[in-house]
C-alpha atoms as a PDB file:
ATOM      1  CA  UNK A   1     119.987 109.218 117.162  1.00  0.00           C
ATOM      2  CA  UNK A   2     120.787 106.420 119.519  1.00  0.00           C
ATOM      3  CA  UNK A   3     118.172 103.041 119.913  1.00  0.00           C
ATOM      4  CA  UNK A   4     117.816 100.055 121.620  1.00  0.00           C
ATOM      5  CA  UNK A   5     118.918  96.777 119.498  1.00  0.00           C
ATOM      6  CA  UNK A   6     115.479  95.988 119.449  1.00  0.00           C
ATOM      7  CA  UNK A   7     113.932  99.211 118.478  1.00  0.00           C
ATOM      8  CA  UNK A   8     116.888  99.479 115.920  1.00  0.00           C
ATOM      9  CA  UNK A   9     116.230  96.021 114.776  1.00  0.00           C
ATOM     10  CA  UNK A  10     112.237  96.925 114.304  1.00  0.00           C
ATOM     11  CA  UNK A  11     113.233 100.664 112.392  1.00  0.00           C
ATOM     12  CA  UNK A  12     115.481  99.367 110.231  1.00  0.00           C
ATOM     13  CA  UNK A  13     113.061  96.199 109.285  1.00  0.00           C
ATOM     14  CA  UNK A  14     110.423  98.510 109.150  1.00  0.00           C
ATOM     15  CA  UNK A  15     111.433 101.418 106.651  1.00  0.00           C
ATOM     16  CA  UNK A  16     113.608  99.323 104.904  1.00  0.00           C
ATOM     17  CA  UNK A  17     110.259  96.653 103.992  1.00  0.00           C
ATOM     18  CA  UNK A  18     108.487 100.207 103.467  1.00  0.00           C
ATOM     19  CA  UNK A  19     110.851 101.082 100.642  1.00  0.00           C
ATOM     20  CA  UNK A  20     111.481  97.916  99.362  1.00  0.00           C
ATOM     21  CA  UNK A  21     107.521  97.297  98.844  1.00  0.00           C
ATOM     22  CA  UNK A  22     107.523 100.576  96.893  1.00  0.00           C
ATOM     23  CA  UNK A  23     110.700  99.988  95.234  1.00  0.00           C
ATOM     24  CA  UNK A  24     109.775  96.458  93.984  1.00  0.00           C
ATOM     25  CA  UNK A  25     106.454  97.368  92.831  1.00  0.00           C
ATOM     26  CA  UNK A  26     107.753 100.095  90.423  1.00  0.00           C
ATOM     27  CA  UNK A  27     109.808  97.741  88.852  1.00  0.00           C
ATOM     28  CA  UNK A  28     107.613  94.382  88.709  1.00  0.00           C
ATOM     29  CA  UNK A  29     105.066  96.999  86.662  1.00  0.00           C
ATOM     30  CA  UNK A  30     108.179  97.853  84.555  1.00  0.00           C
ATOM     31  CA  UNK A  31     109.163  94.409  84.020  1.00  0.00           C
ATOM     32  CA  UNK A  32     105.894  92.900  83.511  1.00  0.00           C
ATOM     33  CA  UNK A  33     103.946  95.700  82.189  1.00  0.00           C
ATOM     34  CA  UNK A  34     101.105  94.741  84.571  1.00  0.00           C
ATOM     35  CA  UNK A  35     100.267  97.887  86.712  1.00  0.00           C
ATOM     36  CA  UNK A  36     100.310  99.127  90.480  1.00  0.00           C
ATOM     37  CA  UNK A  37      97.106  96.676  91.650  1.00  0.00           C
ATOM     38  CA  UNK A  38      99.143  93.698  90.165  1.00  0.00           C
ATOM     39  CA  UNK A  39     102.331  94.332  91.041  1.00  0.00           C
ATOM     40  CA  UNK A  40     101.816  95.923  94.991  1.00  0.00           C
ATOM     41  CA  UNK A  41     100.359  92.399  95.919  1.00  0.00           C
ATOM     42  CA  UNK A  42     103.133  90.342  94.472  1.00  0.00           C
ATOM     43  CA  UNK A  43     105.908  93.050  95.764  1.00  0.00           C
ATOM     44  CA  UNK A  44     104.233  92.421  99.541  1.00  0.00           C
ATOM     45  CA  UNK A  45     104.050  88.523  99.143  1.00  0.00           C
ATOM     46  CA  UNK A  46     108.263  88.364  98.167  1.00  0.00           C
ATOM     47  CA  UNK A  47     108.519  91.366 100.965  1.00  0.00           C
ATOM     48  CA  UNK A  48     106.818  88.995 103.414  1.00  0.00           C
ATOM     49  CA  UNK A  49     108.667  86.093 102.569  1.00  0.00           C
ATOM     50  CA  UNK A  50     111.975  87.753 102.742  1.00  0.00           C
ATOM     51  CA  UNK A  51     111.395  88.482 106.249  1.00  0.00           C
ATOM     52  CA  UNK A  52     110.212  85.591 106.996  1.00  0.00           C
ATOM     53  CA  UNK A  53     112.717  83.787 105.428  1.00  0.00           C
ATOM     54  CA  UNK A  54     115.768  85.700 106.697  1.00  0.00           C
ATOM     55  CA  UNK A  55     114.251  85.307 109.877  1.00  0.00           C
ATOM     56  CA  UNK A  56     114.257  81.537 109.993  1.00  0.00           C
ATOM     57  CA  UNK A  57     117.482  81.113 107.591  1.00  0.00           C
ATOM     58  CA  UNK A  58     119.432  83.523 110.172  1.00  0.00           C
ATOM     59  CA  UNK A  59     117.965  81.447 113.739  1.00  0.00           C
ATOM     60  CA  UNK A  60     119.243  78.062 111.707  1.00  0.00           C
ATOM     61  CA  UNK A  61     122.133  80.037 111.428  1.00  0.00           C
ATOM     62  CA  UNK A  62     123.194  80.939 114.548  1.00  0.00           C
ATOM     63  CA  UNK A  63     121.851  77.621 115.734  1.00  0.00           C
ATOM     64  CA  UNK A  64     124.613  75.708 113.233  1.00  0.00           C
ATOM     65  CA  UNK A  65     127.089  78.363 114.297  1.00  0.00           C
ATOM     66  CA  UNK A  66     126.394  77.502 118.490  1.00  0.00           C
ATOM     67  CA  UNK A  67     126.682  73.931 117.365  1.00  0.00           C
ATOM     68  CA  UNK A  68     129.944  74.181 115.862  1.00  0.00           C
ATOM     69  CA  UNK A  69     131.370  76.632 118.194  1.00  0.00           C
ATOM     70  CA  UNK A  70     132.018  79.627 115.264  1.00  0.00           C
ATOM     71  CA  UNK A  71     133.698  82.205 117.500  1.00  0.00           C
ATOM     72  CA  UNK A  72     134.266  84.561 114.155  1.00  0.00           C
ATOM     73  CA  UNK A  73     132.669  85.114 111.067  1.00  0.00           C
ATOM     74  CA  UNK A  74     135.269  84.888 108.461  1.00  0.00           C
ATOM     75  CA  UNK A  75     135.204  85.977 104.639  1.00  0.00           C
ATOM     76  CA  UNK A  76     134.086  82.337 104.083  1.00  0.00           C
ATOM     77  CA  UNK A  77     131.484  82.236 106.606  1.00  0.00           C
ATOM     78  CA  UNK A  78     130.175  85.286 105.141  1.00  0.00           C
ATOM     79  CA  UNK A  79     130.389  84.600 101.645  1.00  0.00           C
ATOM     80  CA  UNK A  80     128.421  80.935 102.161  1.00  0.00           C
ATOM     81  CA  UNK A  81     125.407  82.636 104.518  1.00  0.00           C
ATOM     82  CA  UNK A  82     124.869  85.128 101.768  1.00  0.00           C
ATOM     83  CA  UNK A  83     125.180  83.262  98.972  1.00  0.00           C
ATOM     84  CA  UNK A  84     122.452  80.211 100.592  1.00  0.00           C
ATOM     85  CA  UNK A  85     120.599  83.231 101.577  1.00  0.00           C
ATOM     86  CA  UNK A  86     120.123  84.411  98.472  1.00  0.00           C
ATOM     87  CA  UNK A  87     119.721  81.228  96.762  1.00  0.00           C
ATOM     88  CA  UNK A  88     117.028  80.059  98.976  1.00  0.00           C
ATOM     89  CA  UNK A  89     115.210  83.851  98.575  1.00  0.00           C
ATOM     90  CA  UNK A  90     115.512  82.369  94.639  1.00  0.00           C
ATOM     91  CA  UNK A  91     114.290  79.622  95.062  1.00  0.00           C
ATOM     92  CA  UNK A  92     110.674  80.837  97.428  1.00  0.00           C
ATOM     93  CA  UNK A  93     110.388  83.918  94.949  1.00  0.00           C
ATOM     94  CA  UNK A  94     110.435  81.932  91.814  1.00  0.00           C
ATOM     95  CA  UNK A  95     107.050  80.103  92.212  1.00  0.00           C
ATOM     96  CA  UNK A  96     105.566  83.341  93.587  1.00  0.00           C
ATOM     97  CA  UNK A  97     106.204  85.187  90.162  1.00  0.00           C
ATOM     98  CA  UNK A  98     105.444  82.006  88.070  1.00  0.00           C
ATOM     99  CA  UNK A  99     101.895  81.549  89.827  1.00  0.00           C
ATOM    100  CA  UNK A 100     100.952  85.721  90.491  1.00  0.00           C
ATOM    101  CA  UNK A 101     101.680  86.530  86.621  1.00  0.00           C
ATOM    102  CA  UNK A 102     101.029  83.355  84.906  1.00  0.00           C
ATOM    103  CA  UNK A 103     105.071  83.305  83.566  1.00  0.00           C
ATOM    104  CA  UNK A 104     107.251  80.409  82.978  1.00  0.00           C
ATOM    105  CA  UNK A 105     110.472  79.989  84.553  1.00  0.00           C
ATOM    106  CA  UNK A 106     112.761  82.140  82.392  1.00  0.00           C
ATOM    107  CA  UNK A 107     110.614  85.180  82.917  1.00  0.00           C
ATOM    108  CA  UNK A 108     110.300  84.368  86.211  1.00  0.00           C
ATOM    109  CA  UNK A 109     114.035  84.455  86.848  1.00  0.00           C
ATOM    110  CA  UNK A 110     114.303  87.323  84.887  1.00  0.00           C
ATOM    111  CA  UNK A 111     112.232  89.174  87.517  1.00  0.00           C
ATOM    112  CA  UNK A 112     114.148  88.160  90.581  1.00  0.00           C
ATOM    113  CA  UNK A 113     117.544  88.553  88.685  1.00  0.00           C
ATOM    114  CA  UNK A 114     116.280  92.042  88.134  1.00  0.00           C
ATOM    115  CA  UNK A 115     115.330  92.722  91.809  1.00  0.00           C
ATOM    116  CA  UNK A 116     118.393  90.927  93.124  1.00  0.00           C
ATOM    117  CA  UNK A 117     120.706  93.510  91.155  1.00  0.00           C
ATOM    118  CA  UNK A 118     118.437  96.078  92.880  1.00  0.00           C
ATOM    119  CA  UNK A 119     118.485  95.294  96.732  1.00  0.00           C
ATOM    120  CA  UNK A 120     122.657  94.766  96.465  1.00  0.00           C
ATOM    121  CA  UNK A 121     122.400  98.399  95.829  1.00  0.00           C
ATOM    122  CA  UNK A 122     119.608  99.460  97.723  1.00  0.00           C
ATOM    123  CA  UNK A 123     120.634  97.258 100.860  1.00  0.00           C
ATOM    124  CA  UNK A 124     124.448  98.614 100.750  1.00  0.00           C
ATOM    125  CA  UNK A 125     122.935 102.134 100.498  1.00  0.00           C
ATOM    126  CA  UNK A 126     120.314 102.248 102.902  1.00  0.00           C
ATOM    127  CA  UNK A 127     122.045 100.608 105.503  1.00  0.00           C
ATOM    128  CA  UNK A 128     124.833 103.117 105.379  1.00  0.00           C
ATOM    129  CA  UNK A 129     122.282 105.507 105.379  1.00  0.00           C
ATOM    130  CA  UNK A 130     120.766 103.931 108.260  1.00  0.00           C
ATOM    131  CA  UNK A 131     123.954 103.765 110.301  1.00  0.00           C
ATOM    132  CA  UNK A 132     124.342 107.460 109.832  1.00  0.00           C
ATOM    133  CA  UNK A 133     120.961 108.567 110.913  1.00  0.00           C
ATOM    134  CA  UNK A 134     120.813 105.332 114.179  1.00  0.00           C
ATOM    135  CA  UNK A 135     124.195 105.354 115.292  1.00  0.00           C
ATOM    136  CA  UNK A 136     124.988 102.259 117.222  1.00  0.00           C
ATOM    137  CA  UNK A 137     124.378 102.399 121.099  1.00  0.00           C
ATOM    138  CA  UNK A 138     127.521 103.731 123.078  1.00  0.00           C
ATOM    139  CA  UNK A 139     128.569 100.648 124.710  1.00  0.00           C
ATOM    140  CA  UNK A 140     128.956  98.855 121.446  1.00  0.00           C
ATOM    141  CA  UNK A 141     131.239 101.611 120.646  1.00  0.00           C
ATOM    142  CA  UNK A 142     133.620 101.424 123.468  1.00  0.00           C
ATOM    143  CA  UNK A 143     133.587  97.538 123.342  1.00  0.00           C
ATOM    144  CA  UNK A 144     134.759  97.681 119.633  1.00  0.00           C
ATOM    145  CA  UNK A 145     137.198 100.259 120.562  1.00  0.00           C
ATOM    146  CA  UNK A 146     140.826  99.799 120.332  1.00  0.00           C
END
């Protein structure tokens, strides 16, 4: 099944936040032994930020990338936008799980470092997943093509 970038863009965001809220929630009960009424609101406040954050992390991106005239987005370049990505995702989670279950910091970390682990697999997986069910639009096909 073939989408606009948009519509692709607002599937993919959409089912993948779905899963993730469910995902997450299973595991912040696990992890904090709290159940599904404490954990759902603190999976949807991360899920939330997430988006928002990639959102603004990824314009400031491209806007840095414009700036400095990035034509291709090497190893490096890759490596360093996931990496400050991820740190900054730390870094807004952190006080979320300190102040929703009353932890300190270690236990805090604990829980993202557990959820971290989790959406490198889940992301890999349902996005190849993804691709398979929303192929990419034809022209982006032949313009890739040899």
């Amino acid at each position: 099944m073939t989408l606009s970038p948009l519509k692709r863009r607002l599937v993919y965001v959409t089912v993948f936040e779905i899963i993730a809220i469910i995902s997450s929630t299973y595991i912040l009960m696990m992890l904090s032994g709290s159940d599904a009424a404490e954990s759902l609101p603190a999976a949807v406040m991360v899920s939330l930020a997430a988006v928002i954050w990639n959102f603004l992390y990824n314009t400031a991106f491209e806007a840095w990338e414009r700036r400095k005239q990035v034509t291709k987005r090497t190893l490096l370049i890759r490596s360093v936008h996931a990496f400050v990505f991820e740190g900054g995702l730390v870094l807004i989670c952190l006080p979320i799980y300190m102040i929703w279950y009353d932890v300190g910091l270690i236990k805090a970390f604990m829980l993202e470092a557990a959820l971290l682990l989790f959406f490198l697999v889940y992301t890999f997986v349902f996005t190849l997943g993804f691709d398979k069910i929303f192929t990419l639009p034809h022209h982006y096909k032949t313009a890739s093509a040899p």
